[in-house]
Protein backbone atom coordinates (compact mmCIF):
# COMPACT_ATOMS: atom_id res chain seq x y z
CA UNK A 1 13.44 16.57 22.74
CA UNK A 2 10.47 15.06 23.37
CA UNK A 3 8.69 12.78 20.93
CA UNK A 4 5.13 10.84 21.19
CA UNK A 5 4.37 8.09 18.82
CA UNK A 6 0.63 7.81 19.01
CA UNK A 7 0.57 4.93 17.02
CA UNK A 8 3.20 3.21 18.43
CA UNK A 9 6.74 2.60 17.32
CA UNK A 10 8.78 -0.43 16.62
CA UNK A 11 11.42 -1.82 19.31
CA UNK A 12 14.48 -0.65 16.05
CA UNK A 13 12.82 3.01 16.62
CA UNK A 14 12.15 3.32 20.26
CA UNK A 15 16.03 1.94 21.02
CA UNK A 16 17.36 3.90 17.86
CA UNK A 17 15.69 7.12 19.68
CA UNK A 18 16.72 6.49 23.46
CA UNK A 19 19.89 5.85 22.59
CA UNK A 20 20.30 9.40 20.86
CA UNK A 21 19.16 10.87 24.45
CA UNK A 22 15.71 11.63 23.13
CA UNK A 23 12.44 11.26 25.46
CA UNK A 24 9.83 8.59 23.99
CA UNK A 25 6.37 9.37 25.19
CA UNK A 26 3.93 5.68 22.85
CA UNK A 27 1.28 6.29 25.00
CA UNK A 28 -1.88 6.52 22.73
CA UNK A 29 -4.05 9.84 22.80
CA UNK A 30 -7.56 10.03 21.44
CA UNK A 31 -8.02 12.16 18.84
CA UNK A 32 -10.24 14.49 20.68
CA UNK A 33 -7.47 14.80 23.68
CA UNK A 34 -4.70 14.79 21.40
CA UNK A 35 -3.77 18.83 21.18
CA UNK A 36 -4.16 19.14 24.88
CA UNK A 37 -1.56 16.30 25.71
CA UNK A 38 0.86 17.57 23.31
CA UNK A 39 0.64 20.72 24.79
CA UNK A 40 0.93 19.68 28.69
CA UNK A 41 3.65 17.59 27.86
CA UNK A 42 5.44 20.17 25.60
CA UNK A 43 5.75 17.66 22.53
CA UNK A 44 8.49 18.42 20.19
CA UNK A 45 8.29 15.19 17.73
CA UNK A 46 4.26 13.74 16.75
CA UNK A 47 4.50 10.42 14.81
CA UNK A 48 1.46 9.01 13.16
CA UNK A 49 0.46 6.25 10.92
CA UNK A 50 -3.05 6.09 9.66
CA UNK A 51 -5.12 5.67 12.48
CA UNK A 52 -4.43 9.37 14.45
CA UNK A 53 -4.92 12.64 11.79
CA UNK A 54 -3.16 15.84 11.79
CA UNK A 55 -5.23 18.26 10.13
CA UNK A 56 -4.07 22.10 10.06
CA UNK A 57 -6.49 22.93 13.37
CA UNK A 58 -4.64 20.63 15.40
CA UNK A 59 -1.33 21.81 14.26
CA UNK A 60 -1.99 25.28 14.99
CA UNK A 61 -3.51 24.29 18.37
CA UNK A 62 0.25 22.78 19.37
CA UNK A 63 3.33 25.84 19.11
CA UNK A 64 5.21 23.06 20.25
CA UNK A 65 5.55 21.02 17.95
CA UNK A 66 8.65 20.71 15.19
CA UNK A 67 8.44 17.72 13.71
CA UNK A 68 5.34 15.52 12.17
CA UNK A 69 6.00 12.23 10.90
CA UNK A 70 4.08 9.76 9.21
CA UNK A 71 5.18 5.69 9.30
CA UNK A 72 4.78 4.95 5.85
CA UNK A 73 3.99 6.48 2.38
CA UNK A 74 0.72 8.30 2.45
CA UNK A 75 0.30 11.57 4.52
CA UNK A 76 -3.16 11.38 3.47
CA UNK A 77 -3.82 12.26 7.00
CA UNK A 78 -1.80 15.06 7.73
CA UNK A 79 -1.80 18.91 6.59
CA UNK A 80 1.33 18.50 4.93
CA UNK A 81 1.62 21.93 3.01
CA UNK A 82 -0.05 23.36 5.93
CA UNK A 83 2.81 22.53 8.43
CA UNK A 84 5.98 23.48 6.43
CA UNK A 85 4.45 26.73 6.26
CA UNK A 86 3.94 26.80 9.81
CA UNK A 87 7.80 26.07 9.67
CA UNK A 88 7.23 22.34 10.68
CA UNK A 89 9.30 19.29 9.36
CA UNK A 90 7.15 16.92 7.95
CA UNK A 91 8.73 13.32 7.61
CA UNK A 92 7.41 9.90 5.87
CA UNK A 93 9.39 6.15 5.39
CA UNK A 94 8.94 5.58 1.54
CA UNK A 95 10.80 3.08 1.56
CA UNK A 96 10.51 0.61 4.86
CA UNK A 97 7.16 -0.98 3.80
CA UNK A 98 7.51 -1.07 0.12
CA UNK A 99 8.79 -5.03 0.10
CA UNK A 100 5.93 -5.93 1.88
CA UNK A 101 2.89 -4.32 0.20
CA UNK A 102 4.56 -5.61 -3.01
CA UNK A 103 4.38 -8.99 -1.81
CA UNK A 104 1.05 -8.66 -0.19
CA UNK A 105 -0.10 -7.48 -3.87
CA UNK A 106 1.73 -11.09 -4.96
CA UNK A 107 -0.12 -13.09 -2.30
CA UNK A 108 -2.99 -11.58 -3.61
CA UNK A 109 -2.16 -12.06 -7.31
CA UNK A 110 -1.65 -15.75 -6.25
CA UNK A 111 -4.94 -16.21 -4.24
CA UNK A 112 -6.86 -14.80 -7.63
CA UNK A 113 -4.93 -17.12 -10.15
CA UNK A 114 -5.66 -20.28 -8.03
CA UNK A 115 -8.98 -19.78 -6.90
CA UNK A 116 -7.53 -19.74 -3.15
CA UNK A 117 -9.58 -17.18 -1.81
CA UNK A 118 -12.93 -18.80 -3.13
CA UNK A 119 -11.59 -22.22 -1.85
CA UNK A 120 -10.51 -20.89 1.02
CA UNK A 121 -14.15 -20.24 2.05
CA UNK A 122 -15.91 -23.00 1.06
CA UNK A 123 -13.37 -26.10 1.79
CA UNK A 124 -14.53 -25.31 5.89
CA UNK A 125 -18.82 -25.66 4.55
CA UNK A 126 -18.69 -28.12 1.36
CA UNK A 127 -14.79 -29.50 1.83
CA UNK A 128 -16.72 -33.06 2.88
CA UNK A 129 -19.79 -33.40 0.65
CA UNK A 130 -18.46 -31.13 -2.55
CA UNK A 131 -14.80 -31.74 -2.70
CA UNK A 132 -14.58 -32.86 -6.41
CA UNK A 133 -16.95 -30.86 -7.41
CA UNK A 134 -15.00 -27.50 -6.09
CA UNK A 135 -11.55 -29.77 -7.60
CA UNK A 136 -13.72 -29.65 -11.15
CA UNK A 137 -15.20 -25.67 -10.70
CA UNK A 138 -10.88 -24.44 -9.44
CA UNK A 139 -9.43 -26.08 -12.36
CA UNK A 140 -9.32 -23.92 -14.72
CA UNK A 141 -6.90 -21.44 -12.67
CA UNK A 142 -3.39 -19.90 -14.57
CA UNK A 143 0.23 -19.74 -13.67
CA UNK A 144 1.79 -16.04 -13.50
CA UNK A 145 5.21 -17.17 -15.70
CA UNK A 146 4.82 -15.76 -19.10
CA UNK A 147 1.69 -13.54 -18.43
CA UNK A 148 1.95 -9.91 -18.58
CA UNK A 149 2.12 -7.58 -15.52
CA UNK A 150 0.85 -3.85 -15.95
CA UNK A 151 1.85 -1.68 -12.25
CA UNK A 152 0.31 1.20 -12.37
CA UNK A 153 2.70 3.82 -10.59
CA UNK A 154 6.54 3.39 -10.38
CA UNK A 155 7.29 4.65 -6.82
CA UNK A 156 9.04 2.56 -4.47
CA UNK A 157 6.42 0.15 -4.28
CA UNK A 158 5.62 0.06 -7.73
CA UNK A 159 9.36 -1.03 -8.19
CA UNK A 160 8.98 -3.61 -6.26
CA UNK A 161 6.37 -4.71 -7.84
CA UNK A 162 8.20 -4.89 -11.24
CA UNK A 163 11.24 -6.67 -9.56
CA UNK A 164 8.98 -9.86 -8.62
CA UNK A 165 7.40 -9.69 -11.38
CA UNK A 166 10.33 -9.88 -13.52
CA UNK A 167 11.74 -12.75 -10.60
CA UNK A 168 8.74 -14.81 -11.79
CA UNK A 169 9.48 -14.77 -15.58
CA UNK A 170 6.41 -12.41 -16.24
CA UNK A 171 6.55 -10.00 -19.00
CA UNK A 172 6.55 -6.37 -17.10
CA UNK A 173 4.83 -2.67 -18.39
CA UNK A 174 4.59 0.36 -16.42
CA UNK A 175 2.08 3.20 -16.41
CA UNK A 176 3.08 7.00 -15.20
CA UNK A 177 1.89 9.77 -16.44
CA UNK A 178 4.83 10.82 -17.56
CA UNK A 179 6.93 8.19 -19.55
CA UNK A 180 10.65 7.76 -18.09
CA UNK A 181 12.71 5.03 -18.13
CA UNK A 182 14.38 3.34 -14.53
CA UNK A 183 16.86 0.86 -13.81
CA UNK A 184 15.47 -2.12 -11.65
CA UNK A 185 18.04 -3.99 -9.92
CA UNK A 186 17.31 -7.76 -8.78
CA UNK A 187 20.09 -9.05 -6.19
CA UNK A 188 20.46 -12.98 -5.69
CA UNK A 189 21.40 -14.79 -3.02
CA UNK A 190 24.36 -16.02 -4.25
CA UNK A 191 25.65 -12.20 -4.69
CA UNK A 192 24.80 -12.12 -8.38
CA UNK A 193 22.69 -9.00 -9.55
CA UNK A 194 21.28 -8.60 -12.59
CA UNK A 195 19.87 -4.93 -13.93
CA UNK A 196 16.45 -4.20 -15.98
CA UNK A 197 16.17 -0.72 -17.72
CA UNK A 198 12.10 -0.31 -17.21
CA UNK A 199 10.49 2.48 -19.32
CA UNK A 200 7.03 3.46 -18.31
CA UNK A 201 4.33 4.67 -20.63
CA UNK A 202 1.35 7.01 -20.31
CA UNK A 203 -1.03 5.63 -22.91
CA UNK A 204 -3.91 3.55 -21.79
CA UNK A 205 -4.62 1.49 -24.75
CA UNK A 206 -1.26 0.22 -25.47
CA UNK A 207 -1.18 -0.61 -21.62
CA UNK A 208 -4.17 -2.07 -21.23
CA UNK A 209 -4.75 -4.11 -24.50
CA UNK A 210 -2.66 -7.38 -23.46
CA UNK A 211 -2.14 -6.93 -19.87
CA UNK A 212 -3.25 -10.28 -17.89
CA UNK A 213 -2.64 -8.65 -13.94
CA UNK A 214 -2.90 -4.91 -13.14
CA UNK A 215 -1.82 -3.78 -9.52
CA UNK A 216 -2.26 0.21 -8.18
CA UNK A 217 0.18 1.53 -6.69
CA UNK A 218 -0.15 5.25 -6.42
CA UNK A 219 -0.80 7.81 -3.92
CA UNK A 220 -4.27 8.92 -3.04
CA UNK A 221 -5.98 10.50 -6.04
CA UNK A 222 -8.57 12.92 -6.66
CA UNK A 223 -10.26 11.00 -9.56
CA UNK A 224 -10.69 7.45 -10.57
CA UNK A 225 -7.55 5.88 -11.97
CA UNK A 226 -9.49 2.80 -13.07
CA UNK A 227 -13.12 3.61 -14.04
CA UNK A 228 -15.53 2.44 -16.71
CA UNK A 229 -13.17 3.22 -20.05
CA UNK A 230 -10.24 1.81 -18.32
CA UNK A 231 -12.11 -1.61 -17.77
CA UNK A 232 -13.52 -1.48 -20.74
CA UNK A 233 -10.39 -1.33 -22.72
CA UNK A 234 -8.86 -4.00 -20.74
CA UNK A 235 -8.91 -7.97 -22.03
CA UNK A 236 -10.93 -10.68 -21.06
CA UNK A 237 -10.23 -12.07 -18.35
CA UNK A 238 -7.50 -10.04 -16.33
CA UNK A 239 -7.14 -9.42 -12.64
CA UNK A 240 -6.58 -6.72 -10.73
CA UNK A 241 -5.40 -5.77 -7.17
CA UNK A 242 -5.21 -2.30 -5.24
CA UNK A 243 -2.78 -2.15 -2.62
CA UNK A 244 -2.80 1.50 -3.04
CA UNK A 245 -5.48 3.73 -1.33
CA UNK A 246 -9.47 3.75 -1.67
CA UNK A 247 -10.75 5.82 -4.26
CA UNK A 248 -8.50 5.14 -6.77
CA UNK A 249 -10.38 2.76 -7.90
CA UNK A 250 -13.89 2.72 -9.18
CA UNK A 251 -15.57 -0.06 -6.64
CA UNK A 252 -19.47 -0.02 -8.34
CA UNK A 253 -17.77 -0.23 -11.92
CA UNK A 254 -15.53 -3.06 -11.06
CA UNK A 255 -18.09 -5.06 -9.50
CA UNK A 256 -20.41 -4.40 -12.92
CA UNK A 257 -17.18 -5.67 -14.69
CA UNK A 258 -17.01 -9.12 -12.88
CA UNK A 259 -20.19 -9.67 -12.91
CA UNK A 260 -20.14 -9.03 -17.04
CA UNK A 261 -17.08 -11.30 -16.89
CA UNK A 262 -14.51 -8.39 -18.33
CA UNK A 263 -12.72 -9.06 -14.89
CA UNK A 264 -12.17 -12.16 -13.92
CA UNK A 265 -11.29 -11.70 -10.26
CA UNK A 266 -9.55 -8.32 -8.20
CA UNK A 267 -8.24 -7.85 -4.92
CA UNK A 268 -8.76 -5.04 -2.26
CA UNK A 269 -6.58 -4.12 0.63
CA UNK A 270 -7.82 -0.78 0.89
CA UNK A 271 -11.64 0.74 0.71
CA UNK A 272 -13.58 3.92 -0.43
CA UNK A 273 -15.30 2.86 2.74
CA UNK A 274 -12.83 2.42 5.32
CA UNK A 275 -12.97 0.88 7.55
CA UNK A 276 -16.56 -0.56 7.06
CA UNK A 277 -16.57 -1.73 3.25
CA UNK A 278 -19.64 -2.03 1.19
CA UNK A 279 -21.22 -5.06 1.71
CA UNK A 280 -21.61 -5.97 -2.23
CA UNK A 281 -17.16 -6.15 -1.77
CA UNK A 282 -17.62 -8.41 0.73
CA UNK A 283 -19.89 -10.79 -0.08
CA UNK A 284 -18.76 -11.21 -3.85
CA UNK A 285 -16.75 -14.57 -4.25
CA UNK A 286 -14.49 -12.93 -7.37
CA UNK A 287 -13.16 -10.61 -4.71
CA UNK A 288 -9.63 -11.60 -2.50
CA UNK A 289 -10.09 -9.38 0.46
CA UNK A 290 -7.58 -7.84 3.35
CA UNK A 291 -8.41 -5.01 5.28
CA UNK A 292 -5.46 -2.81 4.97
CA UNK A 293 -2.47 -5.26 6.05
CA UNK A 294 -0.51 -3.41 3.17
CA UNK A 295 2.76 -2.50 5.17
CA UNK A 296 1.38 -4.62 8.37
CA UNK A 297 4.38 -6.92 8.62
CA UNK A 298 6.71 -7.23 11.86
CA UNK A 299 9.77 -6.56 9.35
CA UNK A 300 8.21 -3.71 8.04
CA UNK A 301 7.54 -2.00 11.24
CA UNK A 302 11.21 -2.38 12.42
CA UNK A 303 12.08 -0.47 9.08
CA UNK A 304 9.78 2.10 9.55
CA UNK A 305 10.76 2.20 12.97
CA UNK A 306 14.42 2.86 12.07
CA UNK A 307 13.88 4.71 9.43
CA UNK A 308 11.83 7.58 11.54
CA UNK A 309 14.86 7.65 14.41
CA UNK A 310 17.18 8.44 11.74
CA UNK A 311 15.04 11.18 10.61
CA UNK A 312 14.67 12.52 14.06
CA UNK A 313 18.14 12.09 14.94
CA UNK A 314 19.44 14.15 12.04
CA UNK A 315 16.75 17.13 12.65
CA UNK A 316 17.82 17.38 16.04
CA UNK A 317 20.88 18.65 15.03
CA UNK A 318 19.57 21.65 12.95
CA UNK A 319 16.97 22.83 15.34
């Protein structure tokens, strides 16, 4: 079996794989070249994350191929339905990156409440001829203990979410569409664990009406998620970070919103625009910005890495 990870695997993965007697081939293809190479080489295995995209031409231009997978959550970028009927395994890793999006979203969270991301900027220009005026102007920043937390989605991420949350003494609601009720588990480090039943809701104005910090964390969508009567029904003064994917959020409306003062700050890891972002998102100081480091830790990677192997490994032994 032969398998080429275009976007690169993690040291856990390409060890995990070698050791199973299975051919690694991380050399990176362009796009363009990409159904050619597969072919010449007689590819059984394509890995992906988001930078190379499998769309339904490429995967009928390669009879080789038996097995797509994707490094983390989305498969935004690849014809899913289109390759299981084609009679091709299509693999993700759910779960490897979840831990660090949701504290990415927390960093985030953190660099809103304190002003960091606006200090951050201007310490380097004014730090030595404005410092107590920017000390006056950041004062007024809040502590996340006792506010309330509102995740949007209650996938593996989303749970995540809820668990620090919960680890920082905030008060926690969850939006799904449809309302079900999970059991969170938080594990110290002395051993100890201690469970949360979590029920999620699906109606916006009881969510929304006291919620102090909102974070997205949903697949791609084909609508808004938050648009104009979502902000609008939201208090004064909340913030709100998407971790998720561009386009589930409405960008023009939210910058209308902080500029009205609705919201008082939000955070974007991901774009409508990717990856060149409107410049009105980048040059607004409410905004904490990141472009797309979401699941871009080195632990991550070895998860995802490890977590793809395993897939492999087991497939190999049913085709």
């Amino acid at each position: 079996m032969k398998v080429l990870a275009n976007d690169g695997i993690s040291d856990s993965g390409r060890i995990a794989l070698q050791n199973a007697g299975i051919e690694l081939i991380d050399t990176t293809v362009s796009q363009e070249h990409l159904a050619g190479f597969i072919n010449e080489n007689q590819v059984d295995v394509l890995l992906v994350r988001s930078a190379t995209k499998v769309p339904a031409i490429l995967i009928d231009a390669c009879p080789t191929l038996k097995i797509i997978g994707r490094g983390g959550v989305g498969m935004d970028n690849i014809a899913v339905e289109h390759a299981i009927d084609k009679g091709i395994y299509v693999i993700n890793t759910p779960k490897a990156s979840s831990r660090s999006v949701a504290e990415l979203v927390f960093a985030h969270f953190f660099s809103l409440a304190r002003f960091l991301h606006e200090s951050n900027r201007l310490m380097p220009l004014e730090g030595d001829t404005h410092f107590k005026a920017m000390k006056k102007a950041f004062s007024s920043a809040v502590e996340l203990e006792g506010k309330t937390l509102g995740v949007i989605g209650f996938g593996g991420i989303g749970r995540e979410v809820v668990k620090m949350g919960i680890s920082l003494g905030m008060k926690v609601k969850v939006f799904t569409r449809k309302p079900r009720t999970e059991t969170v588990s938080i594990s110290f480090f002395d051993g100890q664990q201690v469970d949360f039943n979590i029920t999620s809701g699906n109606d916006w104005d009881e969510f929304l009406a006291d919620t102090d910090f909102i974070s997205i964390n949903t697949p791609k969508s084909e609508e808004y998620i938050l648009d104009t009567p979502q902000f609008m029904k939201m208090k004064d003064g909340v913030f709100i970070v998407n971790a998720a994917r561009g386009g589930v959020l409405n960008e023009v409306a939210l910058l209308d919103f902080i500029d009205n003062g609705k919201i008082a700050g939000a955070a974007l890891d991901v774009f409508e625009n990717e990856p060149a972002p409107e410049l009105p998102l980048l040059m607004n100081p409410n905004l904490s910005l990141s472009p797309h480091l979401g699941g871009s830790t080195r632990d991550a990677q070895q998860k995802i890495g490890a977590e793809l192997a395993a897939q492999i490994i087991e497939l190999k032994h049913k085709l």
